[in-house]
N, C-alpha and C. Protein backbone atom coordinates (compact mmCIF):
# COMPACT_ATOMS: atom_id res chain seq x y z
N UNK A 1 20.51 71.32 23.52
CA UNK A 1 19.97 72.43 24.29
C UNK A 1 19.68 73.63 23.39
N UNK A 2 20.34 73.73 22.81
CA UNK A 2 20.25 74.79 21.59
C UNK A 2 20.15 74.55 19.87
N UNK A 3 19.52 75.53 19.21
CA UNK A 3 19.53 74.94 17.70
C UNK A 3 20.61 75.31 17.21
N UNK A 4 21.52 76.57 17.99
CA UNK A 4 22.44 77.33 17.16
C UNK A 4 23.53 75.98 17.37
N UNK A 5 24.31 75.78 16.66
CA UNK A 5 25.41 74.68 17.03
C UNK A 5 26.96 75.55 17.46
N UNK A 6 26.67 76.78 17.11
CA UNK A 6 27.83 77.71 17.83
C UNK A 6 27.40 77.74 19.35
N UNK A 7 26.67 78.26 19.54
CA UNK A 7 26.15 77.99 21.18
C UNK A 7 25.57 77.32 21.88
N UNK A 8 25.68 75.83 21.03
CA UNK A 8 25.67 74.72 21.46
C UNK A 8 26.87 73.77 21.88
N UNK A 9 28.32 74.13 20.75
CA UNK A 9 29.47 73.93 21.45
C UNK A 9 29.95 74.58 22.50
N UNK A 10 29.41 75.71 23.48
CA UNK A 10 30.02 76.45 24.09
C UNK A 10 29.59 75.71 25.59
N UNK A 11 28.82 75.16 25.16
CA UNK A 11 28.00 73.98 26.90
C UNK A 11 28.95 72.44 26.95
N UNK A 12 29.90 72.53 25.90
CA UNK A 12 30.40 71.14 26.38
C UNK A 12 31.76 71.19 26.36
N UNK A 13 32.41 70.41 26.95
CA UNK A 13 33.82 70.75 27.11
C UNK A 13 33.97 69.06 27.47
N UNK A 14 35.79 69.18 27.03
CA UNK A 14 36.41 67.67 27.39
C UNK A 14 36.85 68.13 28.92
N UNK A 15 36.80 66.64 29.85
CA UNK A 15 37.38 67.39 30.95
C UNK A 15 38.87 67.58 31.73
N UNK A 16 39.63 67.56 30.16
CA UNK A 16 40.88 68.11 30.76
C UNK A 16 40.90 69.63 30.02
N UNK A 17 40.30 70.05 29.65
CA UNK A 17 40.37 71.73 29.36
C UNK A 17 40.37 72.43 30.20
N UNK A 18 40.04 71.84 31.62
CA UNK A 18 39.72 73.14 32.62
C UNK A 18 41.29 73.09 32.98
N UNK A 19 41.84 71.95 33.13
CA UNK A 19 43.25 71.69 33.70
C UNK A 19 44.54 72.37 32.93
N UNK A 20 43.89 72.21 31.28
CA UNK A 20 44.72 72.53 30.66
C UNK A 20 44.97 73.84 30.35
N UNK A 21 43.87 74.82 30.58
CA UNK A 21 43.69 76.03 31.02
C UNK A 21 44.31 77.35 31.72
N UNK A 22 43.32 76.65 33.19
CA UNK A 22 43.33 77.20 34.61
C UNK A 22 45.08 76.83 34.96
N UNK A 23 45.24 75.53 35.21
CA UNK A 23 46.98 75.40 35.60
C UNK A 23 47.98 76.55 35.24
N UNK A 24 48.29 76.69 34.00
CA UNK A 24 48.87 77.97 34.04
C UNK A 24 48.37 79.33 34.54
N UNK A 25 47.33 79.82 34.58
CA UNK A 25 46.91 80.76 35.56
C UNK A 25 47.24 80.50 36.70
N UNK A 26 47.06 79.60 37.63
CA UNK A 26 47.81 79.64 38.82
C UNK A 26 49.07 79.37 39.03
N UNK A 27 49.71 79.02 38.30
CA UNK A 27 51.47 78.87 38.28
C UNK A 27 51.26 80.28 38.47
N UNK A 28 50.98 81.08 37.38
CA UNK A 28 51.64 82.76 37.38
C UNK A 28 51.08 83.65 38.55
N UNK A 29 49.48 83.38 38.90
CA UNK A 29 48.97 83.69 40.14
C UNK A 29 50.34 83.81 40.99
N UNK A 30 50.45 82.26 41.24
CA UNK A 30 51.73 82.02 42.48
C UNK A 30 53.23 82.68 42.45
N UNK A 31 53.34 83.24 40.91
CA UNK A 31 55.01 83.60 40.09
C UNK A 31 54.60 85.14 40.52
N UNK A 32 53.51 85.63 40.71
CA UNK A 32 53.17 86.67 40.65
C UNK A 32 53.26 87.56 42.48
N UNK A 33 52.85 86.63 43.01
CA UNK A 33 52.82 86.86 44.56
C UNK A 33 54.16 86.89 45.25
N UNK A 34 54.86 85.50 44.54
CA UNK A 34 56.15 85.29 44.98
C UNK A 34 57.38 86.40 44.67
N UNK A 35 57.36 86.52 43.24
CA UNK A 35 58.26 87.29 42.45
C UNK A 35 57.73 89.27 42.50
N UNK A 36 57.23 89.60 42.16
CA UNK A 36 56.05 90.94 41.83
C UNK A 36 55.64 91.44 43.56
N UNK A 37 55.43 90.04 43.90
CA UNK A 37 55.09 91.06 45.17
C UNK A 37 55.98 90.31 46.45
N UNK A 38 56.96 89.86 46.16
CA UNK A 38 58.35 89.52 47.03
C UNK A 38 57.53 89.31 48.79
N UNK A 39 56.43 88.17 48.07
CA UNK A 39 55.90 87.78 49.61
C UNK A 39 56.74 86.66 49.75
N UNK A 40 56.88 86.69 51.34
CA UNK A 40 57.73 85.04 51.89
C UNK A 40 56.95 83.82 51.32
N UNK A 41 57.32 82.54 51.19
CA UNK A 41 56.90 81.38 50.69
C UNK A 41 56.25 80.70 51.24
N UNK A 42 56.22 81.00 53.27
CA UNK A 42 54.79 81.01 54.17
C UNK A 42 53.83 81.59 53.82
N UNK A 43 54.23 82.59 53.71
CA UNK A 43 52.88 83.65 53.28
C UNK A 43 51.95 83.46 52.12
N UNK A 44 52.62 82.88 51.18
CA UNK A 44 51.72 82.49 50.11
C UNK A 44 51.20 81.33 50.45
N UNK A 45 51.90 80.43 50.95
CA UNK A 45 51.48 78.57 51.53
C UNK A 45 49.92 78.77 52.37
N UNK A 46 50.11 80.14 52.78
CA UNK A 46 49.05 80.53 54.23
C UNK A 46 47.38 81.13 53.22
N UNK A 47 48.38 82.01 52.48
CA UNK A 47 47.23 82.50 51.42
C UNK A 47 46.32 81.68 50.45
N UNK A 48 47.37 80.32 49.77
CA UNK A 48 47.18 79.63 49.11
C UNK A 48 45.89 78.53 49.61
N UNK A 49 46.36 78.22 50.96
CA UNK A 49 45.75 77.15 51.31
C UNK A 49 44.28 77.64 52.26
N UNK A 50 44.35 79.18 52.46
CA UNK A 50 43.32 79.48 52.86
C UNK A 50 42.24 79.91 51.86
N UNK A 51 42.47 80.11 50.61
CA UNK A 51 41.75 80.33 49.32
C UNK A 51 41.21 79.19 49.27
N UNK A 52 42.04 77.89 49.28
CA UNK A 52 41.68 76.20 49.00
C UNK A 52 40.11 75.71 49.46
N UNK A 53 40.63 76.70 51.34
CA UNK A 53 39.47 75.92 52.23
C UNK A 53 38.58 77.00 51.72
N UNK A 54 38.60 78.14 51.41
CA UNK A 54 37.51 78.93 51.04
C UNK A 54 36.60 78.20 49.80
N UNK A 55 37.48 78.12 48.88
CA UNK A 55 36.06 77.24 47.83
C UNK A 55 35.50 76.03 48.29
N UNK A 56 35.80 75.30 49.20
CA UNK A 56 34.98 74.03 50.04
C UNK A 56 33.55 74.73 50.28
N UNK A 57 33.62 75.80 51.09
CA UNK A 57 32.60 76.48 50.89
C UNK A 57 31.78 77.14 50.04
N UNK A 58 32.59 77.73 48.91
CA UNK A 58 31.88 78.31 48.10
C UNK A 58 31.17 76.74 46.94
N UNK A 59 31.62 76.18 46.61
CA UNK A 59 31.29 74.86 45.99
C UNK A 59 30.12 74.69 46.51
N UNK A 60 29.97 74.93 47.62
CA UNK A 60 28.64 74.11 48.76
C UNK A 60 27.50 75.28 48.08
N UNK A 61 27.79 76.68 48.70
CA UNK A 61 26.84 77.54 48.47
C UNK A 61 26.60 77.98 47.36
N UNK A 62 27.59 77.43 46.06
CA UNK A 62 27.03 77.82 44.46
C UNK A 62 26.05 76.58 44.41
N UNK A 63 26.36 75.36 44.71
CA UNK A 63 25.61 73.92 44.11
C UNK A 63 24.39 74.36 44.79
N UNK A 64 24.18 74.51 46.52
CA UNK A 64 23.14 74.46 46.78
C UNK A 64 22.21 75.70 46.44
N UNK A 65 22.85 76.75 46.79
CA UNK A 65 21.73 77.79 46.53
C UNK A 65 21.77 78.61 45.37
N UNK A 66 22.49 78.39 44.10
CA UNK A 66 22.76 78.96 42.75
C UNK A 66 22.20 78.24 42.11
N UNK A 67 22.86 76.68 41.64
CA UNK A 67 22.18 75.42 40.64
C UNK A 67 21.23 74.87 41.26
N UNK A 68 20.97 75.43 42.26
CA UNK A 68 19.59 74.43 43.02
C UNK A 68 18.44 75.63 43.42
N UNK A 69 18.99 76.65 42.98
CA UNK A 69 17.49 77.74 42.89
C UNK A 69 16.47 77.44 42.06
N UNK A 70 15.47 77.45 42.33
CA UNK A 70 13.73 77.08 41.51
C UNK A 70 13.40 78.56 41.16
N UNK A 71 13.83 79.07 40.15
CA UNK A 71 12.95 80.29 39.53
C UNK A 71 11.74 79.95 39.01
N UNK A 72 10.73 80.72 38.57
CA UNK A 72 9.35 80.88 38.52
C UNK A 72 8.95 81.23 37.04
N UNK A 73 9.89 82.48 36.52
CA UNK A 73 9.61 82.52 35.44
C UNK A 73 10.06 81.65 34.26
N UNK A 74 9.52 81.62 33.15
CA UNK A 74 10.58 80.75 32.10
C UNK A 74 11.60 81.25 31.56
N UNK A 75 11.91 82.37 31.65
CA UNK A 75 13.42 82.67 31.36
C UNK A 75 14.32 82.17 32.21
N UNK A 76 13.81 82.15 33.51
CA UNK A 76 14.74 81.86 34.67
C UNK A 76 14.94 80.20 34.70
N UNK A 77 13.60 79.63 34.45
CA UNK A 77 13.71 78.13 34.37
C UNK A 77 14.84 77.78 33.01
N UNK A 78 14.77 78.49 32.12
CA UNK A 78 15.65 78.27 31.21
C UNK A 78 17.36 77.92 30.92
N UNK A 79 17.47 79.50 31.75
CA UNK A 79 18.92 79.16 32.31
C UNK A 79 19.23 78.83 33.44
N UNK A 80 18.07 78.38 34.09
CA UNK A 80 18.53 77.76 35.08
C UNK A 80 18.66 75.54 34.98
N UNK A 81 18.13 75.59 33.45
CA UNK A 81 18.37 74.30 32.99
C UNK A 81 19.73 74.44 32.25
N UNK A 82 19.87 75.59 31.43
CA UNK A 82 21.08 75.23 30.72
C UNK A 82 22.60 75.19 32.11
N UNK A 83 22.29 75.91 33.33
CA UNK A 83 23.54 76.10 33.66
C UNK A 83 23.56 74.76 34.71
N UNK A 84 22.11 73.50 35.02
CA UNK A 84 22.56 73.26 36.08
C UNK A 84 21.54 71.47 35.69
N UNK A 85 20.45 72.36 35.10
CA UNK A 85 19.35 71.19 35.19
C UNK A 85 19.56 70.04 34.73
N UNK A 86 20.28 70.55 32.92
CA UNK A 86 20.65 69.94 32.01
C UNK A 86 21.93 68.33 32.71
N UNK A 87 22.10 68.53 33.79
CA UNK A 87 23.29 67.22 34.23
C UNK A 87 22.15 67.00 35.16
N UNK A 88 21.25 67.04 35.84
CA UNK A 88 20.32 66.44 36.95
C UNK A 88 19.62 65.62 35.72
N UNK A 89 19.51 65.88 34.32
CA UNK A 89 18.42 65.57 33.59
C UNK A 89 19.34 64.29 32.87
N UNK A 90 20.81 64.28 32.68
CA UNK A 90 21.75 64.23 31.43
C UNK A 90 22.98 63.98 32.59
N UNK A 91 22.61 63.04 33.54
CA UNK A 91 24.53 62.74 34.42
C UNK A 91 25.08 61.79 33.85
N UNK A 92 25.14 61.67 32.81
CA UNK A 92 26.13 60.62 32.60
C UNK A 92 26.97 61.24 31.37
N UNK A 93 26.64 62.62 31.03
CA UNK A 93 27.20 63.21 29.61
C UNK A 93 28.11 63.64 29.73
N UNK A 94 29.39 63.02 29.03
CA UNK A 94 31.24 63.42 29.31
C UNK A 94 30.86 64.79 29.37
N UNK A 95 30.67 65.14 28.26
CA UNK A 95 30.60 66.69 27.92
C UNK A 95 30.28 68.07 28.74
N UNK A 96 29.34 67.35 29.86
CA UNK A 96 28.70 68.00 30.47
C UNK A 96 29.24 68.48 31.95
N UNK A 97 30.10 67.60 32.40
CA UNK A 97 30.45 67.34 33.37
C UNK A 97 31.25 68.36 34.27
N UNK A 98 31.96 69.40 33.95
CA UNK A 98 33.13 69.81 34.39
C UNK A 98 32.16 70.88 33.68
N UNK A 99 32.68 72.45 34.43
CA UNK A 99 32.09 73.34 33.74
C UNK A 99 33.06 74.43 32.28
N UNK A 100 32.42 74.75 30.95
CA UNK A 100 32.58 75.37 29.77
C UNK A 100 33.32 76.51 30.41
N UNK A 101 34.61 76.47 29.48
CA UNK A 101 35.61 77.92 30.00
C UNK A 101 34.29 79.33 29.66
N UNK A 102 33.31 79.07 28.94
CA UNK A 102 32.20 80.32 28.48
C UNK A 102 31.65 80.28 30.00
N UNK A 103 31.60 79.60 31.04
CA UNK A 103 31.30 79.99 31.83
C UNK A 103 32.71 80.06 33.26
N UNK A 104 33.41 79.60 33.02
CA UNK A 104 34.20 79.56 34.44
C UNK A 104 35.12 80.75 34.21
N UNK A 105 35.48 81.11 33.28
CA UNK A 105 36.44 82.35 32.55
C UNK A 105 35.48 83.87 33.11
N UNK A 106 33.85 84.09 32.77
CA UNK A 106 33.30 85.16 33.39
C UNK A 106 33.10 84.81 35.07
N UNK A 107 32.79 83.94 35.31
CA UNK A 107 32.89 83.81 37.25
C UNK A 107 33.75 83.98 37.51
N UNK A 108 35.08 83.07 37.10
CA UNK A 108 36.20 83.59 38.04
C UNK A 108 36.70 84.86 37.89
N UNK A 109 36.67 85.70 36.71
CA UNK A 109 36.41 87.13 36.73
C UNK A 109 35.63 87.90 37.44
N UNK A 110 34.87 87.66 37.64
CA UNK A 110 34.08 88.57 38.89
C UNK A 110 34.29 87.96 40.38
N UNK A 111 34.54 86.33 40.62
CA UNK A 111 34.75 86.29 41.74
C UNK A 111 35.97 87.23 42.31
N UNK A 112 37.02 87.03 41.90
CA UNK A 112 38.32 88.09 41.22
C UNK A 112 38.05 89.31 41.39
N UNK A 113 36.91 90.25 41.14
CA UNK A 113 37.38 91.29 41.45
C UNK A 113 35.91 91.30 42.59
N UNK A 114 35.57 90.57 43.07
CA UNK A 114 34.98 90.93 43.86
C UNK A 114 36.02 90.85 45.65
N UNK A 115 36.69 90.01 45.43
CA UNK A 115 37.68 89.40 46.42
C UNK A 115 38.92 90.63 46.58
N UNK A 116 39.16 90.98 45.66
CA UNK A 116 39.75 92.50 45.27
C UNK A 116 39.62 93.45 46.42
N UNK A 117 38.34 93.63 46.85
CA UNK A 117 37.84 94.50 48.06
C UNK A 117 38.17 94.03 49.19
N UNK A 118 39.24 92.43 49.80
CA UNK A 118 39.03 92.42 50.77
C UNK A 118 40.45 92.06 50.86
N UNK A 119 41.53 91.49 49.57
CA UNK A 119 42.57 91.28 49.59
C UNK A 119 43.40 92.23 49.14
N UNK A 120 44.83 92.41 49.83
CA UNK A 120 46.05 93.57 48.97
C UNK A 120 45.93 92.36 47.38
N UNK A 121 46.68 93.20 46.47
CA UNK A 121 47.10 92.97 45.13
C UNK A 121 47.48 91.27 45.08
N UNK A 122 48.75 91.06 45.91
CA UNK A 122 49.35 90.06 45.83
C UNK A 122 49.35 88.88 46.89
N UNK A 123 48.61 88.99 47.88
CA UNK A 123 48.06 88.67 48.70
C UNK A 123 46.87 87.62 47.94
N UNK A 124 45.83 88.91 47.32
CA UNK A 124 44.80 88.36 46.44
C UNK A 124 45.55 87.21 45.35
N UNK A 125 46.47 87.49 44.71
CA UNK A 125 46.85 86.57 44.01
C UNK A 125 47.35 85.04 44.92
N UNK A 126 47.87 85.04 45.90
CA UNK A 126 47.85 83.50 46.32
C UNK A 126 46.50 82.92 46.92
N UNK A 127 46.01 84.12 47.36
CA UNK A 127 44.43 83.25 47.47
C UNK A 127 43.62 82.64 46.50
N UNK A 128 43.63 83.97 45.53
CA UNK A 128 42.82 83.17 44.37
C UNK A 128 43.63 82.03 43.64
N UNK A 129 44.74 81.78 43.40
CA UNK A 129 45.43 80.16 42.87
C UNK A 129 45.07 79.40 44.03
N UNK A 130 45.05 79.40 45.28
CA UNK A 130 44.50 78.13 45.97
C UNK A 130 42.94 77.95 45.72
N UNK A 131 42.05 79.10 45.36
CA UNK A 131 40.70 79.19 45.31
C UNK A 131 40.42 77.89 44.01
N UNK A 132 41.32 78.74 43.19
CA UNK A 132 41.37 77.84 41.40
C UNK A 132 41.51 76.46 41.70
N UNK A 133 42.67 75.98 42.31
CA UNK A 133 43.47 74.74 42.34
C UNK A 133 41.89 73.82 43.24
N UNK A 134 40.94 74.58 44.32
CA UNK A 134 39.84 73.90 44.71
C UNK A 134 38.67 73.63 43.81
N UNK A 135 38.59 74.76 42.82
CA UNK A 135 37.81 74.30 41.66
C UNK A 135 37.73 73.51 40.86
N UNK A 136 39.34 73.22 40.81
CA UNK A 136 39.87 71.96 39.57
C UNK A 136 39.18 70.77 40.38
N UNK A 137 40.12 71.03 41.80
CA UNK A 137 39.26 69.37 42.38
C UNK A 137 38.22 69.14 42.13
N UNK A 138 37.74 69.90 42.72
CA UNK A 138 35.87 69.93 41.97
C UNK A 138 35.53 69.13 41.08
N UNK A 139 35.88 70.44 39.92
CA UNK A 139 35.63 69.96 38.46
C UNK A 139 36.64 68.46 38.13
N UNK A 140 37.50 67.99 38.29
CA UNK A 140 37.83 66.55 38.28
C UNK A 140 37.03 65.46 38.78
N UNK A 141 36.97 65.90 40.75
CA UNK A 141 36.19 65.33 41.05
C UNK A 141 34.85 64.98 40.39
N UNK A 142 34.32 65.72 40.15
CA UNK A 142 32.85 65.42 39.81
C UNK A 142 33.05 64.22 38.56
N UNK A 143 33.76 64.91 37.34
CA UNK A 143 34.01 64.06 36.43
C UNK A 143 34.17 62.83 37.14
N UNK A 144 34.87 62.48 38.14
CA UNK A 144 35.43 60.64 37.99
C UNK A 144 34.42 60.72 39.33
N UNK A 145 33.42 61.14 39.49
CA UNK A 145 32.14 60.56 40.27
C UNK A 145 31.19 59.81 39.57
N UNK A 146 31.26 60.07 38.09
CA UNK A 146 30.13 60.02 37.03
C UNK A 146 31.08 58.80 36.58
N UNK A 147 32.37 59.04 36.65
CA UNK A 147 32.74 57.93 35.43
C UNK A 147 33.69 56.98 35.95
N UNK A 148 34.29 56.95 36.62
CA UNK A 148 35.20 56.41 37.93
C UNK A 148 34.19 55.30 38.64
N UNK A 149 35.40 54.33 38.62
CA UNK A 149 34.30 53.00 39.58
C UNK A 149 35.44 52.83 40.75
N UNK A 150 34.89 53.50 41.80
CA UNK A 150 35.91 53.40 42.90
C UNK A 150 35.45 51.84 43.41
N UNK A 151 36.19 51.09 44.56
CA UNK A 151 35.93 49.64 44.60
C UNK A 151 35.40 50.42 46.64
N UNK A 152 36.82 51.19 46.97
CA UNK A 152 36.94 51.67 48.46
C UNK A 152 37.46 52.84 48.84
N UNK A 153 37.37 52.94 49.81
CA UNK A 153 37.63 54.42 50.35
C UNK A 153 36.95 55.78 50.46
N UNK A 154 37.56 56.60 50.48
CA UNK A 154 37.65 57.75 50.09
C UNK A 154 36.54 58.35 49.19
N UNK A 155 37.36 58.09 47.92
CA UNK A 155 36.62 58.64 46.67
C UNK A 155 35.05 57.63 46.73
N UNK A 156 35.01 56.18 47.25
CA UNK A 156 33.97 55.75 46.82
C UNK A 156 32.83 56.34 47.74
N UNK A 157 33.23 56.53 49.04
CA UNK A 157 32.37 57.64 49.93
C UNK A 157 32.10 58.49 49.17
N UNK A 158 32.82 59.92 48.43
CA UNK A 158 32.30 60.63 48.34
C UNK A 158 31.61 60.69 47.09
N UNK A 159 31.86 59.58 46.02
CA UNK A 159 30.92 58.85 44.91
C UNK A 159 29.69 58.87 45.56
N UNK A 160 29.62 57.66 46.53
CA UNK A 160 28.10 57.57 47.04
C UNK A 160 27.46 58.58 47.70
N UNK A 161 28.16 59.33 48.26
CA UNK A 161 26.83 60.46 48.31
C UNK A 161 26.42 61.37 47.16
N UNK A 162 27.57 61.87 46.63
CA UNK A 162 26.80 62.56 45.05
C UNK A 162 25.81 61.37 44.66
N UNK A 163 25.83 60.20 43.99
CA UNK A 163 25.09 59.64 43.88
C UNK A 163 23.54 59.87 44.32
N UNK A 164 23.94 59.48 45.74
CA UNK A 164 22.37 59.72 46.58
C UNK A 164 21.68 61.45 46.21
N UNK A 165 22.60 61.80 45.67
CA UNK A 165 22.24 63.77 45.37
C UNK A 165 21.60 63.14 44.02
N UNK A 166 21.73 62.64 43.33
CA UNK A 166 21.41 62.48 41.64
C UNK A 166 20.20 61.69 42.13
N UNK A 167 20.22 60.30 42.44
CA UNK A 167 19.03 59.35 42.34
C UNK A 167 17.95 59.07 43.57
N UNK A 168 18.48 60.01 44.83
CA UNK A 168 17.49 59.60 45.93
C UNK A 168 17.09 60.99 46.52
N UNK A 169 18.09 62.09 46.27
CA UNK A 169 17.31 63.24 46.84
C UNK A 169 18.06 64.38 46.58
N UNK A 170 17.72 65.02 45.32
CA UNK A 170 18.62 66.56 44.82
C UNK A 170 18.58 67.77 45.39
N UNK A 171 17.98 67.26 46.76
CA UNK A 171 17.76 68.56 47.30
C UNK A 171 19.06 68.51 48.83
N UNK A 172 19.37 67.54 48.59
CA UNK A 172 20.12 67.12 50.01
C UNK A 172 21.66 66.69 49.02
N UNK A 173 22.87 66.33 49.88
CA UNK A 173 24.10 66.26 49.43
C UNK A 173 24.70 67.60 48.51
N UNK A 174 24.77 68.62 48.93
CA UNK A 174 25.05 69.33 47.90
C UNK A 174 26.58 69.58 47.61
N UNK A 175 27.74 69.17 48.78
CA UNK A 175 28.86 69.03 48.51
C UNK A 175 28.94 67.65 47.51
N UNK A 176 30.44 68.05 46.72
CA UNK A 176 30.90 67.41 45.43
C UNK A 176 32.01 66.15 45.56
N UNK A 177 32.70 67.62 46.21
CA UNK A 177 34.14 67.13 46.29
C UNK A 177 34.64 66.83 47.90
N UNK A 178 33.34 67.06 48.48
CA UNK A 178 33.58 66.96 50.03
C UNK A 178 32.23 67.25 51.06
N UNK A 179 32.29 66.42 51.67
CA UNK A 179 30.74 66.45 52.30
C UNK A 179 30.58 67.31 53.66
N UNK A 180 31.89 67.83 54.15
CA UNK A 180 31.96 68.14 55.18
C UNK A 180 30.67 69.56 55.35
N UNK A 181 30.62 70.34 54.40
CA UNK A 181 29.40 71.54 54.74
C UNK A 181 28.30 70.81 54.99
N UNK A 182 27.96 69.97 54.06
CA UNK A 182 26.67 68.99 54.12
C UNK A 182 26.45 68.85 55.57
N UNK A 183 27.57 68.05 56.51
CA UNK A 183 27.50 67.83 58.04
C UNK A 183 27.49 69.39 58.76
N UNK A 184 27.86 69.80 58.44
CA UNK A 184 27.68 71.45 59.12
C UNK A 184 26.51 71.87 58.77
N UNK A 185 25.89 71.61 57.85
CA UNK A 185 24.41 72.65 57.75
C UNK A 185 23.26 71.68 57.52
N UNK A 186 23.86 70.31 58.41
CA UNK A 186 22.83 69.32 58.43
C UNK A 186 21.80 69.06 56.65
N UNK A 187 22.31 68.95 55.40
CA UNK A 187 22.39 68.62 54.69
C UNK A 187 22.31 67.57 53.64
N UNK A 188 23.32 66.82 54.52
CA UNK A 188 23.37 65.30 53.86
C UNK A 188 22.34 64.30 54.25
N UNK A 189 23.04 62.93 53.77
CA UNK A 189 21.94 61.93 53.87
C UNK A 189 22.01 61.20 55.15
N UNK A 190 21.14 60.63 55.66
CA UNK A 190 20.71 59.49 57.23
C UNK A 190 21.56 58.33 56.59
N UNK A 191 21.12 57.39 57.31
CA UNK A 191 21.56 56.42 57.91
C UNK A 191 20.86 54.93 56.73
N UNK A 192 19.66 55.78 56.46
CA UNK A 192 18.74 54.99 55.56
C UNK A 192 18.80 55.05 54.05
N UNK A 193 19.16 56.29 53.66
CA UNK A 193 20.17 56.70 52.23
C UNK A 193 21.21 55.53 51.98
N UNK A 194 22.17 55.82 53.08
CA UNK A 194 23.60 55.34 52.98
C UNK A 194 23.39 53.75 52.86
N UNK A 195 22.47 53.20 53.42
CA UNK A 195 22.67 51.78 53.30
C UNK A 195 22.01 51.14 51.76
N UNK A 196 21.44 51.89 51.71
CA UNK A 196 21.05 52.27 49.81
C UNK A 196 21.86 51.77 49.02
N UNK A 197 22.75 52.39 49.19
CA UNK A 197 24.23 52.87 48.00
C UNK A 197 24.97 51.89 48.02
C-alpha cells in the first residue's frame, strides 16, 4: 500500500496484538471503577455489559456507513482503501485482518472522550471495558471468519454470512460478529444468498 516501509508496517498487525494490548486496559478500566470509584460489582456487571451491547451496534454502523462510504474525491478514495478497501480487495491477508493499534489506539481515544459527555468518570470506565472486550470479539471474530473452518453452528452461520458480504454482495451483511442489526435494518441476505453458501 505504501512505498515508505515505516508506514507500511503500521497497516499490519499479528492478530493477537489487539488481545495482547487492549486486555490489560480493561482489567484496569474494571480495577478502576471497582477500586477508585468504589462502585458495587452489579453496577459495573450492568455498565460492563451495557457497553458490550453498545458496540454490537457501533460495529454495524462503523462497517456499514464508515468502511462502506464511497467518497468521490481521490484523497478520500485513498484512505478510504487503506482503512477498509484494501481487505474487500486482499481477504485472505493474516496481516490485515484485525485492526493496527495506529489505528484502534486514536478511535478508542476519541470514542473515550466522546462518551465522557454522557457517562460519570467511573461509570464511563465500566462501560468502556465492556465496549473494548466487544471489539476484541470483533476483531477475533473476523480473524477466524477468514481463517477458521467451522464444520457447524454458530460460528459457521456467522462465517457464512460475512462470506456472502465478501463474494456475493458488499453492500449487504454488514454485521461481523453478529447479524442481528443486519435483521433490524433489513440488511442481510434472502433466502437465495443463504442457499449459496
Amino acid at each position: 500500500m505504501f512505498k515508505n516501509n515505516f508506514l507500511e508496517s503500521l497497516t499490519k498487525i499479528h492478530f493477537s496484538v489487539p488481545l495482547i494490548f487492549w486486555i490489560p486496559v480493561i482489567c484496569y478500566l474494571i480495577y478502576r471503577a471497582l477500586v477508585f470509584g468504589e462502585m458495587e460489582v452489579g453496577d459495573v456487571l450492568f455498565y460492563f455489559f451495557g457497553g458490550l451491547a453498545f458496540w454490537t451496534l457501533a460495529e454495524y454502523v462503523l462497517h456499514r456507513w464508515v468502511f462502506h462510504y464511497h467518497p468521490t474525491s481521490a484523497w478520500g478514495k485513498r484512505i478510504h482503501f487503506i482503512f477498509h478497501g484494501v481487505h474487500h480487495d486482499y481477504p485472505r491477508d493474516r496481516l490485515r485482518l484485525v485492526m493496527p493499534l495506529s489505528a484502534s489506539i486514536p478511535l478508542a481515544t476519541t470514542i473515550y472522550f466522546l462518551f465522557s459527555f454522557f457517562f460519570e468518570e467511573f461509570t464511563l470506565s465500566a462501560f468502556f471495558a465492556g465496549f473494548l472486550i466487544g471489539y476484541l470479539i470483533y476483531d477475533e471474530c473476523h480473524y477466524a471468519m477468514h481463517h477458521a473452518n467451522f464444520k457447524s453452528g454458530l460460528f459457521k452461520k456467522i462465517k457464512d454470512h460475512h462470506m456472502l458480504h465478501h463474494y456475493a454482495d458488499p453492500e449487504r451483511g454488514f454485521g461481523v460478529s453478529s447479524s442481528l442489526w443486519d435483521a433490524i435494518f433489513n440488511s442481510g441476505f434472502g433466502k437465495k444468498h443463504k442457499k449459496s453458501t
